[in-house]
C-alpha atoms as a PDB file:
ATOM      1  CA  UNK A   1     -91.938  -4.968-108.370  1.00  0.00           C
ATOM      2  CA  UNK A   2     -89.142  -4.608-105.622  1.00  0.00           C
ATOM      3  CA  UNK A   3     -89.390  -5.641-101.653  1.00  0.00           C
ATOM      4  CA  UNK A   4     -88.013  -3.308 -99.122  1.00  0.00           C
ATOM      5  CA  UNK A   5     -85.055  -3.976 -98.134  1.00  0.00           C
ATOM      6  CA  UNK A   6     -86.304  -5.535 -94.861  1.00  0.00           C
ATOM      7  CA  UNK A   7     -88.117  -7.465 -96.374  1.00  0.00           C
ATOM      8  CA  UNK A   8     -84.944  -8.963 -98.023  1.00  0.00           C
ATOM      9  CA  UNK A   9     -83.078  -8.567 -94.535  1.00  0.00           C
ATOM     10  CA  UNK A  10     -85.675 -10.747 -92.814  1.00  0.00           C
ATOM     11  CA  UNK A  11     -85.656 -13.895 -95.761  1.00  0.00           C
ATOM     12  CA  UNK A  12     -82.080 -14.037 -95.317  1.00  0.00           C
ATOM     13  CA  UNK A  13     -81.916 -14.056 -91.141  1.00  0.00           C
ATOM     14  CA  UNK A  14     -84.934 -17.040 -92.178  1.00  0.00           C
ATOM     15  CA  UNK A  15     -82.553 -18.656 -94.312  1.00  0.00           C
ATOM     16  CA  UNK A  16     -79.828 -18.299 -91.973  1.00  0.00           C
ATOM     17  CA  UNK A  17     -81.432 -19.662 -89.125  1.00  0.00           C
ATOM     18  CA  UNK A  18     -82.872 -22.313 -90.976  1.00  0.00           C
ATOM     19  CA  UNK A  19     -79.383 -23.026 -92.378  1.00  0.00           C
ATOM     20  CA  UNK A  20     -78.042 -23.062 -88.408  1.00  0.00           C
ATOM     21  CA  UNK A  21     -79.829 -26.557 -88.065  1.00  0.00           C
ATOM     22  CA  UNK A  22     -77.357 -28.309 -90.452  1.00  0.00           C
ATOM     23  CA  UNK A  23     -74.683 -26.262 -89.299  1.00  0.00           C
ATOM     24  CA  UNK A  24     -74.798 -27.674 -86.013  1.00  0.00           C
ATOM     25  CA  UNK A  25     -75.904 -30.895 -86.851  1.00  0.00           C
ATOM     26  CA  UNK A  26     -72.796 -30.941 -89.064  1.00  0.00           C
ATOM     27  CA  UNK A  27     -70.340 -30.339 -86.078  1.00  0.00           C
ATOM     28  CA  UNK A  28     -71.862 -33.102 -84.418  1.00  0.00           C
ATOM     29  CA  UNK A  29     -71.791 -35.629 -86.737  1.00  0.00           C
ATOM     30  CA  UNK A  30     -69.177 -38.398 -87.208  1.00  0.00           C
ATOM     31  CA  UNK A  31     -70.649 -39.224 -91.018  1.00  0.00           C
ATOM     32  CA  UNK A  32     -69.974 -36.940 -93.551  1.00  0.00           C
ATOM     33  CA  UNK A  33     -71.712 -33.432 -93.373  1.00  0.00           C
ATOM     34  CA  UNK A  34     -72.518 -31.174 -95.522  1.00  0.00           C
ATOM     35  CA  UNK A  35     -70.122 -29.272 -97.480  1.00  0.00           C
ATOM     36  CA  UNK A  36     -70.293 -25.628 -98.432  1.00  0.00           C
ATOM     37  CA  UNK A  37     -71.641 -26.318-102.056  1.00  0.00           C
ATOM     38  CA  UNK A  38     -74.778 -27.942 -99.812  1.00  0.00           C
ATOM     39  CA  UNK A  39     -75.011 -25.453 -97.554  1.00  0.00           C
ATOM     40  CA  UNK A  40     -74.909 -22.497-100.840  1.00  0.00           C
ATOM     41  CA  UNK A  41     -77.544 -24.455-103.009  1.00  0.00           C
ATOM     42  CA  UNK A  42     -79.517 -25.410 -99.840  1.00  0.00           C
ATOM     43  CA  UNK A  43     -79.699 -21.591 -98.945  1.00  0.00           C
ATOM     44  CA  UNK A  44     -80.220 -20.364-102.694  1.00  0.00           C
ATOM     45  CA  UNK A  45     -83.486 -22.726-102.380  1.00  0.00           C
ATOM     46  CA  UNK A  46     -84.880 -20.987 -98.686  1.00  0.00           C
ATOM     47  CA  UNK A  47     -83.924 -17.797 -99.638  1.00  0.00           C
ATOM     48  CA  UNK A  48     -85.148 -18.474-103.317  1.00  0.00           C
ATOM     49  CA  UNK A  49     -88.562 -19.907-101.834  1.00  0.00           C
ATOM     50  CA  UNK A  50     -88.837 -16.935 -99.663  1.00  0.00           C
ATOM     51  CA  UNK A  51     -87.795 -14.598-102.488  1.00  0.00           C
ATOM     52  CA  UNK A  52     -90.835 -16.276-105.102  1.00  0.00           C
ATOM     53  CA  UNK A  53     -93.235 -16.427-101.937  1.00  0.00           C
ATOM     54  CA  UNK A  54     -92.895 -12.726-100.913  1.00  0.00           C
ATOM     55  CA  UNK A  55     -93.402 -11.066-104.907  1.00  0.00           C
ATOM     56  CA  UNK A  56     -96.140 -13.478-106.062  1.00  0.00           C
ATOM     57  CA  UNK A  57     -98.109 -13.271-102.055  1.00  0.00           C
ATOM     58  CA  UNK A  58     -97.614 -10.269-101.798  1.00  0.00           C
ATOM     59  CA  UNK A  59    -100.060  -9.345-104.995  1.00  0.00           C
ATOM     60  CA  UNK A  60    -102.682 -10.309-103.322  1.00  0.00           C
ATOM     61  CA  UNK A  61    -104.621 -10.144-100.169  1.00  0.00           C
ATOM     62  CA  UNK A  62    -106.776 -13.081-100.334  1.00  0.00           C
ATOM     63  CA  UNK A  63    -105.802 -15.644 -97.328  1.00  0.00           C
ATOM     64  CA  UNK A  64    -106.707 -19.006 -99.519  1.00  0.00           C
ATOM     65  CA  UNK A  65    -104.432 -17.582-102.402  1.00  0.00           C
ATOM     66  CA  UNK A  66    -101.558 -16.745-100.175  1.00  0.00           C
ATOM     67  CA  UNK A  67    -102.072 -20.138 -98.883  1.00  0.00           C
ATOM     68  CA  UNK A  68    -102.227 -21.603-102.236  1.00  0.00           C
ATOM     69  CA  UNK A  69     -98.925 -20.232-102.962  1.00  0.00           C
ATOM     70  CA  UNK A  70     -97.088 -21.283 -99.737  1.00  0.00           C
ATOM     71  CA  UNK A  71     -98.451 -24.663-100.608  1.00  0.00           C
ATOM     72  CA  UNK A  72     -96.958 -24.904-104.024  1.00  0.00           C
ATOM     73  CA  UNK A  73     -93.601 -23.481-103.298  1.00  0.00           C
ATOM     74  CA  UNK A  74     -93.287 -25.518-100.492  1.00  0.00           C
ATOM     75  CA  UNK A  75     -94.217 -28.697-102.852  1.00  0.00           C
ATOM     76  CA  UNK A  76     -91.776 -27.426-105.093  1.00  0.00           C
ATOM     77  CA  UNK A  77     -88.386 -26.768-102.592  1.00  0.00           C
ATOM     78  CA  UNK A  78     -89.246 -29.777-100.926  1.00  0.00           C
ATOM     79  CA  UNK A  79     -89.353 -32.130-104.651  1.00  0.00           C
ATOM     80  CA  UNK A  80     -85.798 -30.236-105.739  1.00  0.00           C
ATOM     81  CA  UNK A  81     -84.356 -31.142-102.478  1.00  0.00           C
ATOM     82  CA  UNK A  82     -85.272 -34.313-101.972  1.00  0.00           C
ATOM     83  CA  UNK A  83     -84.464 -35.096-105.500  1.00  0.00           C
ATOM     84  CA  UNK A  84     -81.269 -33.535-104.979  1.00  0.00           C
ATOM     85  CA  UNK A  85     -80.410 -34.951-101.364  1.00  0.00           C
ATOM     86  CA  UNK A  86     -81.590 -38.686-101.788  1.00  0.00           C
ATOM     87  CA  UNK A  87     -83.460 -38.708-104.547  1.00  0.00           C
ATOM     88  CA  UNK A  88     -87.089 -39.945-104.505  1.00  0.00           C
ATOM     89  CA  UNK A  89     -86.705 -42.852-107.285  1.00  0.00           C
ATOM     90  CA  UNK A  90     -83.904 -44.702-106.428  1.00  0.00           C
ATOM     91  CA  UNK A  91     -80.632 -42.447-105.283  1.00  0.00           C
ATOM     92  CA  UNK A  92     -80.173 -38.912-106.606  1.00  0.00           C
ATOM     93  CA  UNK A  93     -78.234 -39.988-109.044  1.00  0.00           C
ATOM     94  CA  UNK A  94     -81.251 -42.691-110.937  1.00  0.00           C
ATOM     95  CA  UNK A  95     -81.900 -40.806-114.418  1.00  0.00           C
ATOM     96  CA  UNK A  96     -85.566 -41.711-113.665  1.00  0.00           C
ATOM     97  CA  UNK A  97     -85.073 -38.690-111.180  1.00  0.00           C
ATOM     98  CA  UNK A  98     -85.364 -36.226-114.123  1.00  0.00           C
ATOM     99  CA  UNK A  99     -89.144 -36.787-114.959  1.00  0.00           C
ATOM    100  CA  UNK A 100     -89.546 -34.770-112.068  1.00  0.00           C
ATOM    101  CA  UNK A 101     -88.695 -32.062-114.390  1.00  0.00           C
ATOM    102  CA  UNK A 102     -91.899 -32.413-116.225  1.00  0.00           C
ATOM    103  CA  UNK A 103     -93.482 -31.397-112.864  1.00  0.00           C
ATOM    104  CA  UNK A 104     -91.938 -28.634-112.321  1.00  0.00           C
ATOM    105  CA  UNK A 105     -91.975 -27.254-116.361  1.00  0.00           C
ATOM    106  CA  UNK A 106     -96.044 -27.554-116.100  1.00  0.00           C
ATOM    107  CA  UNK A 107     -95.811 -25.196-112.916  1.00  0.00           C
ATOM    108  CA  UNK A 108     -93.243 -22.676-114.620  1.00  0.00           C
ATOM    109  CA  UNK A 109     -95.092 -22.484-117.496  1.00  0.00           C
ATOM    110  CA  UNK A 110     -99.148 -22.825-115.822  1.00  0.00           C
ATOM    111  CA  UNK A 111     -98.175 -19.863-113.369  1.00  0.00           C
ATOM    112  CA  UNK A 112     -97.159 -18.048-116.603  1.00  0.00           C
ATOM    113  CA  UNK A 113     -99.743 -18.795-118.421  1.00  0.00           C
ATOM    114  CA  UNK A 114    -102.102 -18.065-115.902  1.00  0.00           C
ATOM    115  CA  UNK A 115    -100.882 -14.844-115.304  1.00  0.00           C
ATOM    116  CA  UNK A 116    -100.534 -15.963-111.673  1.00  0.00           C
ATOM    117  CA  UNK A 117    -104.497 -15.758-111.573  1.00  0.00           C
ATOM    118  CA  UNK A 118    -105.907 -18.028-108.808  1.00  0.00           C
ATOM    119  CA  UNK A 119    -108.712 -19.762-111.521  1.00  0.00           C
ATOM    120  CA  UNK A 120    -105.611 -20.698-113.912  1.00  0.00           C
ATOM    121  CA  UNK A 121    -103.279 -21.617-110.946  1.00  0.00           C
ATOM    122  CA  UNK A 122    -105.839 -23.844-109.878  1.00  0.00           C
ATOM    123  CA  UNK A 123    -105.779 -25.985-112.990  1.00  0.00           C
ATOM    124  CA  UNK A 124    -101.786 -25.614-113.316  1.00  0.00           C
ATOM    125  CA  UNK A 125    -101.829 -27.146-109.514  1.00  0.00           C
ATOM    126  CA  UNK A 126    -103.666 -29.846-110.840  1.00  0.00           C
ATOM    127  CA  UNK A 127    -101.860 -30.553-113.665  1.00  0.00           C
ATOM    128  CA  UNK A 128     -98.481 -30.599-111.708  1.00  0.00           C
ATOM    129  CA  UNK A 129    -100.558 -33.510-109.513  1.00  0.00           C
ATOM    130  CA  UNK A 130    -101.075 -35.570-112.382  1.00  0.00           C
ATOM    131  CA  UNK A 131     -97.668 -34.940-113.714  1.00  0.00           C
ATOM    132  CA  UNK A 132     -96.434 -35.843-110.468  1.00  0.00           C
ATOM    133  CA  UNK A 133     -99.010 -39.001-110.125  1.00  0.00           C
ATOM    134  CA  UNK A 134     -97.875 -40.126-113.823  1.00  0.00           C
ATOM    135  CA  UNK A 135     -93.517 -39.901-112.768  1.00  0.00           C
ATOM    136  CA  UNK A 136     -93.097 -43.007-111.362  1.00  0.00           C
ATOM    137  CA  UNK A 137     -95.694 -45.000-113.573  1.00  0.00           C
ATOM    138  CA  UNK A 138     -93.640 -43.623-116.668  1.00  0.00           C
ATOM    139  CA  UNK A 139     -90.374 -44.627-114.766  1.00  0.00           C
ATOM    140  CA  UNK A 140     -92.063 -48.231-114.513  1.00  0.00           C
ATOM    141  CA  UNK A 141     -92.398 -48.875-117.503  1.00  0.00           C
ATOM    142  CA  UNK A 142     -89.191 -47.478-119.156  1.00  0.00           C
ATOM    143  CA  UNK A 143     -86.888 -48.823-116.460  1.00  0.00           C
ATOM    144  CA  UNK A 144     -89.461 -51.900-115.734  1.00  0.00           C
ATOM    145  CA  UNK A 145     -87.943 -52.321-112.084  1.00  0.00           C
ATOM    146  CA  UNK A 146     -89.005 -55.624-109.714  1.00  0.00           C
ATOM    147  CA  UNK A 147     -91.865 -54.876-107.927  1.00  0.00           C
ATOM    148  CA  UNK A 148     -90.074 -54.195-103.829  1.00  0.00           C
ATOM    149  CA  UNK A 149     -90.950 -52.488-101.215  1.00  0.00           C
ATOM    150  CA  UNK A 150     -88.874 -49.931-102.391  1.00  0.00           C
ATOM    151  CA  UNK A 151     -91.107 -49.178-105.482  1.00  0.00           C
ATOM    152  CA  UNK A 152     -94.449 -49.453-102.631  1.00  0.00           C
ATOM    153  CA  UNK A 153     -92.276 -46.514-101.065  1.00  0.00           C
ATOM    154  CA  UNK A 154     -91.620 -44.356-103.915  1.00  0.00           C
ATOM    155  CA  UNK A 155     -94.784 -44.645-105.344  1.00  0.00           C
ATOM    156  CA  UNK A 156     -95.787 -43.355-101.383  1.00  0.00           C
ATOM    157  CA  UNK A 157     -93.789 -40.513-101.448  1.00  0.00           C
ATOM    158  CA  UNK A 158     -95.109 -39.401-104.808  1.00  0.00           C
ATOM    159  CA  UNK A 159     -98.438 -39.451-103.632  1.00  0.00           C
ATOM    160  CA  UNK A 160     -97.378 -36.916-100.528  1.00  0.00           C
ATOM    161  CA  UNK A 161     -96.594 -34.684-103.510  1.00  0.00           C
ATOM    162  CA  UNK A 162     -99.515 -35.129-105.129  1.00  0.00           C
ATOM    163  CA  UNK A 163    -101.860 -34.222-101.928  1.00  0.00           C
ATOM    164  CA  UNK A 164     -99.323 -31.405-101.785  1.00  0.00           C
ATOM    165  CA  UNK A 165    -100.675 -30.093-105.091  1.00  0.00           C
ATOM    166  CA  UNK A 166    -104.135 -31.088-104.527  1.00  0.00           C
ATOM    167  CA  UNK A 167    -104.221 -29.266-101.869  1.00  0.00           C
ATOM    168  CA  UNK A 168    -102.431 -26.340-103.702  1.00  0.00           C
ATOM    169  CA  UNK A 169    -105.092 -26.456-106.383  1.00  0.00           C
ATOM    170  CA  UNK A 170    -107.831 -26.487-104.119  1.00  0.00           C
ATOM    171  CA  UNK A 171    -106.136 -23.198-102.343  1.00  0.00           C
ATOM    172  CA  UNK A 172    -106.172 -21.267-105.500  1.00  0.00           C
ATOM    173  CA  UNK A 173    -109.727 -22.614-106.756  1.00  0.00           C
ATOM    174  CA  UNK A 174    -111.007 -21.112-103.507  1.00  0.00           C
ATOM    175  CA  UNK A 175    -109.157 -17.954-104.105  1.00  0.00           C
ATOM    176  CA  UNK A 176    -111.024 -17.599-107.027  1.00  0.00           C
ATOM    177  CA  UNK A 177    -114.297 -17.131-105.806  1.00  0.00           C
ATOM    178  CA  UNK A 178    -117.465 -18.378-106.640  1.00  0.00           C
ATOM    179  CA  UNK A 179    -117.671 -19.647-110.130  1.00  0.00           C
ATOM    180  CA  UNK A 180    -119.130 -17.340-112.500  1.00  0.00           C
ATOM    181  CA  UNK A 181    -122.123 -19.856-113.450  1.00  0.00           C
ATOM    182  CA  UNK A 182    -122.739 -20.439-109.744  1.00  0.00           C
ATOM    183  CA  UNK A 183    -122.821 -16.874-109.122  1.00  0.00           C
ATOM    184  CA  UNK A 184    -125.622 -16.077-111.912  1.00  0.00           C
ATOM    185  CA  UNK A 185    -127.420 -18.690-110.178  1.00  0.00           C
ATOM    186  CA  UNK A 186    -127.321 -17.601-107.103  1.00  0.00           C
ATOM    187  CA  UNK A 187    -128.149 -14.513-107.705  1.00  0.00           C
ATOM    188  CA  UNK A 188    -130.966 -15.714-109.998  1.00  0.00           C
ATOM    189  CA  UNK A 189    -132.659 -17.306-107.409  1.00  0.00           C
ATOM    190  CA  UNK A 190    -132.753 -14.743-104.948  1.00  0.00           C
END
């Protein structure tokens, strides 16, 4: 399947614009900024986001499926870059980090699976949550760290990223339509 080219012309004045914001911020700052391997991986996510969002949308025309898909990719860019940036156990640089990994293998491999179907993308969204729910525990009890704040914070964070794919999951379950049992029924009763 290829876009049009404006298509491809509009994701990258997105990305560019959205890349402005740091730009400028960057000028302005007496820290340190970000430098242009930042500024080429933080694009290759947008525009890579974008990219994903307009071929696997695009297939179909249901709202809560389109939805469904924003919801995940956006769970997804924002879990690499914050893993990337700051990291969300410890610093970027804790090992514990990579678990994450797991999350995003199960939604690789579910959307392929699932042949990008919303019934199968539904259950793949809800395995990422649990995958995503089950990081930090696993992390706990490899790296056993003292029980902070800081662990009250991650564990907080994770759970934003579990609603996120929830909520994803929910999306693509209502894509799907009625269920095919509650449909017979239904109709069976009328």
């Amino acid at each position: 399947m290829t876009l049009p080219l404006r298509t491809l012309v509009r994701l990258a004045l997105i990305t560019a614009g959205i890349l402005l914001v740091p730009l400028v911020l960057t000028q302005f700052s007496d820290g340190e900024g970000w430098n242009l391997f930042d500024f080429i991986v933080a694009g290759g996510l947008i525009f890579g986001t974008g990219l994903a969002y307009e071929l696997v949308a695009s297939r179909r025309g249901n709202t809560a499926y389109r939805l469904g898909t924003g919801l995940a990719l956006a769970a997804t860019l924002l879990l690499i870059w914050v893993n990337l940036a700051v990291g969300i156990i410890g610093s970027e640089d804790n090992p514990a980090n990579l678990l994450f990994g797991s999350v995003f293998l199960i939604v690789f491999l579910g959307a392929i699976l699932a042949r990008l179907q919303p019934r199968g993308m539904a259950r793949t969204m809800l395995a990422a949550a649990g995958a995503q729910f089950l990081v930090p525990v696993v992390a706990m009890l490899i790296w056993r760290p003292e029980l902070t704040m800081g662990v009250a914070k991650v564990l907080a964070a994770n759970l934003l990223f579990v609603a996120l794919w929830v909520g994803a999951g929910l999306l693509f379950r209502q894509a799907s339509g009625p269920r095919p049992e509650a449909a017979s029924t239904a109709s069976g009763a009328a």
